[in-house]
Structures are given as structure tokens and as C-alpha cells.
Protein backbone atom coordinates (compact mmCIF):
# COMPACT_ATOMS: atom_id res chain seq x y z
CA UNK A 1 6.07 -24.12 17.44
CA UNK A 2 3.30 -25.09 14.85
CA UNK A 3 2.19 -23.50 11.34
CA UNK A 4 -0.79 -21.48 13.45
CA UNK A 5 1.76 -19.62 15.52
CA UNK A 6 2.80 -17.49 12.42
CA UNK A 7 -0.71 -15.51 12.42
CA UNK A 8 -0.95 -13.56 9.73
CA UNK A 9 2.24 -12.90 9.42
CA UNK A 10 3.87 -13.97 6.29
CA UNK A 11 7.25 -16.13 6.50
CA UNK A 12 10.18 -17.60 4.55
CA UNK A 13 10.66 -21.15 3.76
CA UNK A 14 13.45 -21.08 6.19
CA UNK A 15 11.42 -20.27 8.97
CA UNK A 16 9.32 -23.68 8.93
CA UNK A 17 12.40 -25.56 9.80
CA UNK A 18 11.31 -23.99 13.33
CA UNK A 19 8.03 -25.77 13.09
CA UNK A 20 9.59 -29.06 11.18
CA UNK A 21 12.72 -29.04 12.78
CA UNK A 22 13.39 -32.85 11.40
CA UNK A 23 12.37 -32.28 7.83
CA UNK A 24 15.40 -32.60 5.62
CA UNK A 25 13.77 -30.32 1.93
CA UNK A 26 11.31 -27.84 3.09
CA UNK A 27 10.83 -26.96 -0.29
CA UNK A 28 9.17 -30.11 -0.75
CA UNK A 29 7.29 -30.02 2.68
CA UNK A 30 6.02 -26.50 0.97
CA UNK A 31 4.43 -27.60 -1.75
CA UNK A 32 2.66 -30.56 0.31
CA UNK A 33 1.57 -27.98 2.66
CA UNK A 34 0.27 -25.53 -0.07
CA UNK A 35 -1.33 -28.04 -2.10
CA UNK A 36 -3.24 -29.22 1.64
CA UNK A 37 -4.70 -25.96 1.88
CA UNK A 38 -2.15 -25.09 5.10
CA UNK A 39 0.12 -22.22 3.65
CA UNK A 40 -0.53 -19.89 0.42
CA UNK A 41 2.54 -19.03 -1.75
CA UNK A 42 2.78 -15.13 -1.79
CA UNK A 43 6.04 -15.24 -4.00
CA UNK A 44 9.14 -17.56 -4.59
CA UNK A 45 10.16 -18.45 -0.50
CA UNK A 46 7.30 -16.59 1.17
CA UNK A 47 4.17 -17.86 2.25
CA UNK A 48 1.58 -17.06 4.82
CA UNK A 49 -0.67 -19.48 6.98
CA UNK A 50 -4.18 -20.27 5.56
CA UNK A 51 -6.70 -18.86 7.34
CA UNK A 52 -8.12 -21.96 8.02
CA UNK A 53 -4.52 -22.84 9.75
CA UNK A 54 -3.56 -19.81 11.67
CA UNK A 55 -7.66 -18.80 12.47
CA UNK A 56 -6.55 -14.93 11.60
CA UNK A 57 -8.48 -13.41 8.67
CA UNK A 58 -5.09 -12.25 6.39
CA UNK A 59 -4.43 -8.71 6.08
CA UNK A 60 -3.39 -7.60 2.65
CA UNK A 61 -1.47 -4.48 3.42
CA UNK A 62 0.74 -6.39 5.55
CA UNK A 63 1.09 -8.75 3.08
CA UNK A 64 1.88 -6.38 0.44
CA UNK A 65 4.42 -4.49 3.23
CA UNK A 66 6.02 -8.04 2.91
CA UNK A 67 6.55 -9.24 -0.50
CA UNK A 68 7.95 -6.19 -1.71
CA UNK A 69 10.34 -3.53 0.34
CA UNK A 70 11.09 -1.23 1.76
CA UNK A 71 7.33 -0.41 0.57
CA UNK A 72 3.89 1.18 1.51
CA UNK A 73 0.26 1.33 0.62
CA UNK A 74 -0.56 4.11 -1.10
CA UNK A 75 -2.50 5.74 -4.33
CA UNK A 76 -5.97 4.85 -4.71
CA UNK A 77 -5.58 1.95 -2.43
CA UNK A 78 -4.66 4.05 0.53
CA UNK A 79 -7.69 6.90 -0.24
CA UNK A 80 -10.14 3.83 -0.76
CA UNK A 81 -8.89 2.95 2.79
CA UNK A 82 -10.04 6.03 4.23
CA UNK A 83 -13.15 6.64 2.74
CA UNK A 84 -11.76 9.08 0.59
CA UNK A 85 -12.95 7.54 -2.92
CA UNK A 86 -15.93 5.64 -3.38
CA UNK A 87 -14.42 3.19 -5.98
CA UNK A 88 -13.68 -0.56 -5.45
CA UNK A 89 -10.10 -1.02 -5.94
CA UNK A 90 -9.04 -4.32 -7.40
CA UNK A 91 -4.82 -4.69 -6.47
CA UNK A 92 -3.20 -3.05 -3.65
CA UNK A 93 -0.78 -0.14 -4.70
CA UNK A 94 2.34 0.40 -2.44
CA UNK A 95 5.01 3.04 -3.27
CA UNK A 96 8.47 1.70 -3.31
CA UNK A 97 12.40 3.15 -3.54
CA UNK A 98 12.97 -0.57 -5.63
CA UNK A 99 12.43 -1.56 -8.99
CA UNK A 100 8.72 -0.71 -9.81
CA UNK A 101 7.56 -4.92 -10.12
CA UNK A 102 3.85 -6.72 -9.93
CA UNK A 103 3.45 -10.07 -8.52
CA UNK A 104 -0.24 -11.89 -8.67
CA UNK A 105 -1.03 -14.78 -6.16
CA UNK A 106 -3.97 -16.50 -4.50
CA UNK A 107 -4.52 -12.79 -2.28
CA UNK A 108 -4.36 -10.77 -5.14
CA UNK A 109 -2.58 -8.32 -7.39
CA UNK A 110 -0.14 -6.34 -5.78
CA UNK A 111 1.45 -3.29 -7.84
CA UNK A 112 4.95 -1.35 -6.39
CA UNK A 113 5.59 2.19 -8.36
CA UNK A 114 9.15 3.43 -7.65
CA UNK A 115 9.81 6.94 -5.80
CA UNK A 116 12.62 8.34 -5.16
CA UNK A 117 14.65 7.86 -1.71
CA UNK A 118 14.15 11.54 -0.38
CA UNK A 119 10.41 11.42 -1.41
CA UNK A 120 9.61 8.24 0.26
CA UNK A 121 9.62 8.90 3.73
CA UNK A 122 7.40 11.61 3.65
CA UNK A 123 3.97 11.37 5.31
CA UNK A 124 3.94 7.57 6.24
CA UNK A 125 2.19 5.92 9.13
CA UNK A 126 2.30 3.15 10.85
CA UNK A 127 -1.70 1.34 11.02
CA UNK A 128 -2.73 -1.40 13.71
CA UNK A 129 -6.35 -3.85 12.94
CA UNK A 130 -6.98 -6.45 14.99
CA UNK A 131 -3.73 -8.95 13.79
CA UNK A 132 -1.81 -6.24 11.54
CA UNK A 133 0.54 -3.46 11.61
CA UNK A 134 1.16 -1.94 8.24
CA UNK A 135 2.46 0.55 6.68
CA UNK A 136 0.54 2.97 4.89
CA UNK A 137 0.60 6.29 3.14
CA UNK A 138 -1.58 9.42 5.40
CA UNK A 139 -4.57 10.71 3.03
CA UNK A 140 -2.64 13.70 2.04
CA UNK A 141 0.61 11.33 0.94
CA UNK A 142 -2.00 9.04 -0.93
CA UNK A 143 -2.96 11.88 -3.18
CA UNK A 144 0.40 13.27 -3.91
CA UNK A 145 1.19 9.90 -5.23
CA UNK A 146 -1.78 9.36 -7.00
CA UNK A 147 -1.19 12.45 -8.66
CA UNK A 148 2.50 12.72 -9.15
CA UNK A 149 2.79 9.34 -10.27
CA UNK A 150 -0.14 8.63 -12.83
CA UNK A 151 1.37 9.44 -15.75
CA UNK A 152 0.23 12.26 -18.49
CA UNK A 153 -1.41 14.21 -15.24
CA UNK A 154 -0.25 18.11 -15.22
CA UNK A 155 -3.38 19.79 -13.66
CA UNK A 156 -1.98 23.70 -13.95
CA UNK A 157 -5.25 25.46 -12.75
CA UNK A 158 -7.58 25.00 -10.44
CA UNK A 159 -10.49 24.18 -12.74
CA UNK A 160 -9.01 21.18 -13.81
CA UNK A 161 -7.73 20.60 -10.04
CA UNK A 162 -11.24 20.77 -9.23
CA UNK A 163 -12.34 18.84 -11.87
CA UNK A 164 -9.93 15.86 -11.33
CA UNK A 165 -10.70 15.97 -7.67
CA UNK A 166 -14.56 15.58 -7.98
CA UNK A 167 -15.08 14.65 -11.28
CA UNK A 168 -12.48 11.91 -11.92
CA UNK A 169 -11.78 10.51 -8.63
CA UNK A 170 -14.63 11.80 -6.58
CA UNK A 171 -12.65 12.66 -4.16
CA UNK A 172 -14.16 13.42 -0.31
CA UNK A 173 -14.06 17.26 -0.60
CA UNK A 174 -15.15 18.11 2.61
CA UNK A 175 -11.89 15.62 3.62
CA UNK A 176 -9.55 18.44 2.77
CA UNK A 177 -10.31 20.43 5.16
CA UNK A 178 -8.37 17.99 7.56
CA UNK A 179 -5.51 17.93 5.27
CA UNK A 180 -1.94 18.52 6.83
CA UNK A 181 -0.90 20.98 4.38
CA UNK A 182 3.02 21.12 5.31
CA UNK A 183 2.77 16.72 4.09
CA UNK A 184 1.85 18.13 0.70
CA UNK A 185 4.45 20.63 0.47
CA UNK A 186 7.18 18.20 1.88
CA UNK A 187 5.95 16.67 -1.10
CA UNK A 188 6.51 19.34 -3.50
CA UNK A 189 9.66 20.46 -2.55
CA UNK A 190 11.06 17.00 -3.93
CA UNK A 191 8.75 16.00 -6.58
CA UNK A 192 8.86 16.57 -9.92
CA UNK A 193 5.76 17.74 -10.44
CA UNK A 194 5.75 20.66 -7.58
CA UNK A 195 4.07 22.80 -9.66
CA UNK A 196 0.95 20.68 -9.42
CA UNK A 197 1.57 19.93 -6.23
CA UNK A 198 1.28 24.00 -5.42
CA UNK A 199 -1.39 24.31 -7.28
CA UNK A 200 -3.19 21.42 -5.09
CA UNK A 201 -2.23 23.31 -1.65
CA UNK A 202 -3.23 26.64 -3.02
CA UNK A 203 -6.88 24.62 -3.96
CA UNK A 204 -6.84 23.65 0.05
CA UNK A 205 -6.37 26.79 1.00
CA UNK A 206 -9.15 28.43 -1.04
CA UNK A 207 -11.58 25.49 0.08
CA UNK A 208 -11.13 26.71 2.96
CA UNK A 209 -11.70 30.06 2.94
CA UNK A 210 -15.22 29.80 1.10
């Protein structure tokens, strides 16, 4: 087994003793390796192949799937993902039922906000590119995150649903017409801010009927 056979898949410092089976302090045989270019340091004991090593362009939502779990992309990330909002985003979300942490590294920044157990599992998917499989929230699970979990935000009517939607995030609106309204009120019936999450399903429903 060599370093290239990991792909893009990041590993543990245990797992090189596969690929060095003779080497007596990995840790040490880590840092030579890092500092060569060979492996990146995601976090303490995980690393992923260069691409230069493995020849696979990295994937950060597996990556971020990875260094922090159980987890999943999510929040503006996930909606800049799938062409939902036209602005760059500079870390990569992921929802998590852990500690809410942030960890920086050669990749990026990679943010984790906490949600409860029951809410988790709610409208996530499973996404395949070329040399990843990630996990990922669905459009309508991106939202409800965005909006349940950025703090201070209590839209009550549907002007200011409306304006948050195309005005502050400039959202897709002709998107919700696809939405999977029953993900959104999964949603609601566990968050704490069902109230707002009615209020977005009842804003569905009306763009809908225009």
C-alpha cells in the first residue's frame, strides 16, 4: 500500500503504519511527510494525501464530514452548493449533534453549529463527485438551518420573510417552487423557532399560488 492509495480520503496517523509498516514513530514520519509536501495536517492525527501525492483534487465537504462528526454541510455553504445564493462563501458550515468547535488548516476554515439529536437527521443526503461521497444538507434543510440557527433572526411576517429571502440572502426564488415542503415542517415540529419556520412554508405555498 503507498500514501496515493488513500485518495482523497482523509486518514489517521495510525493508518500509515499500513503504508510504513517498519517505521517505529509515525508521528515523526508525519511531520517529515507534511513538511515534504506528501500529506496536509487537517487536525491533531488526521491528515489527507497532497494532491500532488494521491493525483485526486481534495474535496472539502468530505473533508469537513471527517474532522468533525457525526456532521454535515449545511447553511450558506450547502445553498451556495446548489446555486441557491450567489455569494462566495469563505469556510464550510456543517451542522453537528457535538460541541459547536472551528478548526483552520491548510484547506480552510471549517465551522460545526450544534443541533439537537432529533433535528439532525432530518432532510440529509448523501452526494457523490468524481472521488467523494459527502454528506450534505437538501436545499430546503440548508435554509432551515440558516435560519433557525443565525442568531437574533425571528422573521414573523411575510414581508420580512420576503425581504430576508431576496433582499439579504438573495435567495433563488423561483427554487422554491421545488421545495419539499413536508422537510421544512419536519423541521418545525422540532425546532425552536417553528413559528418562523411556518411562516416560511406558508411563504411557499403562496409563491406558488401567484
Amino acid at each position: 500500500m503507498t500514501l496515493e492509495d488513500f485518495r482523497n480520503t482523509p486518514f489517521r496517523m495510525q493508518d500509515m503504519s499500513s503504508v510504513f509498516p517498519d517505521c517505529v514513530n509515525l508521528a515523526t514520519k508525519a511531520k517529515r511527510l507534511e513538511r515534504d509536501g506528501e500529506i496536509i495536517r487537517l487536525k491533531k492525527g488526521l491528515y489527507v494525501a497532497s494532491p500532488r501525492t494521491s493525483r485526486v483534487e481534495l474535496s472539502p465537504f468530505l473533508i469537513a464530514n471527517h474532522i468533525y462528526g457525526p456532521s454535515y454541510v449545511s447553511m450558506q455553504t450547502a445553498l451556495r452548493y446548489y446555486g441557491l445564493i450567489p455569494e462566495a462563501v469563505y469556510s464550510v458550515q456543517s451542522m453537528t449533534t457535538g460541541v459547536a468547535r472551528d478548526y483552520e488548516n491548510a484547506i480552510g476554515t471549517f465551522n460545526y453549529i450544534h443541533v439537537p439529536a432529533r433535528y439532525y437527521n432530518i432532510g440529509v443526503t448523501m452526494k457523490e463527485e468524481a472521488e467523494a461521497t459527502f454528506m450534505i444538507a437538501t436545499p430546503e434543510k440548508a435554509l432551515c438551518d440558516l435560519m433557525v440557527f443565525t442568531p437574533n433572526l425571528n422573521l414573523r411576517f411575510q414581508t420580512s420573510m420576503r425581504e430576508y429571502l431576496e433582499e439579504d440572502i438573495r435567495f433563488d426564488m423561483d427554487a422554491l417552487l421545488n421545495f419539499d415542503l413536508d422537510i421544512i415542517k419536519d423541521c418545525a415540529e422540532v425546532s425552536r423557532k417553528k413559528t418562523m419556520l411556518n411562516q416560511l412554508i406558508k411563504f411557499v405555498e403562496n409563491e406558488r399560488n401567484i
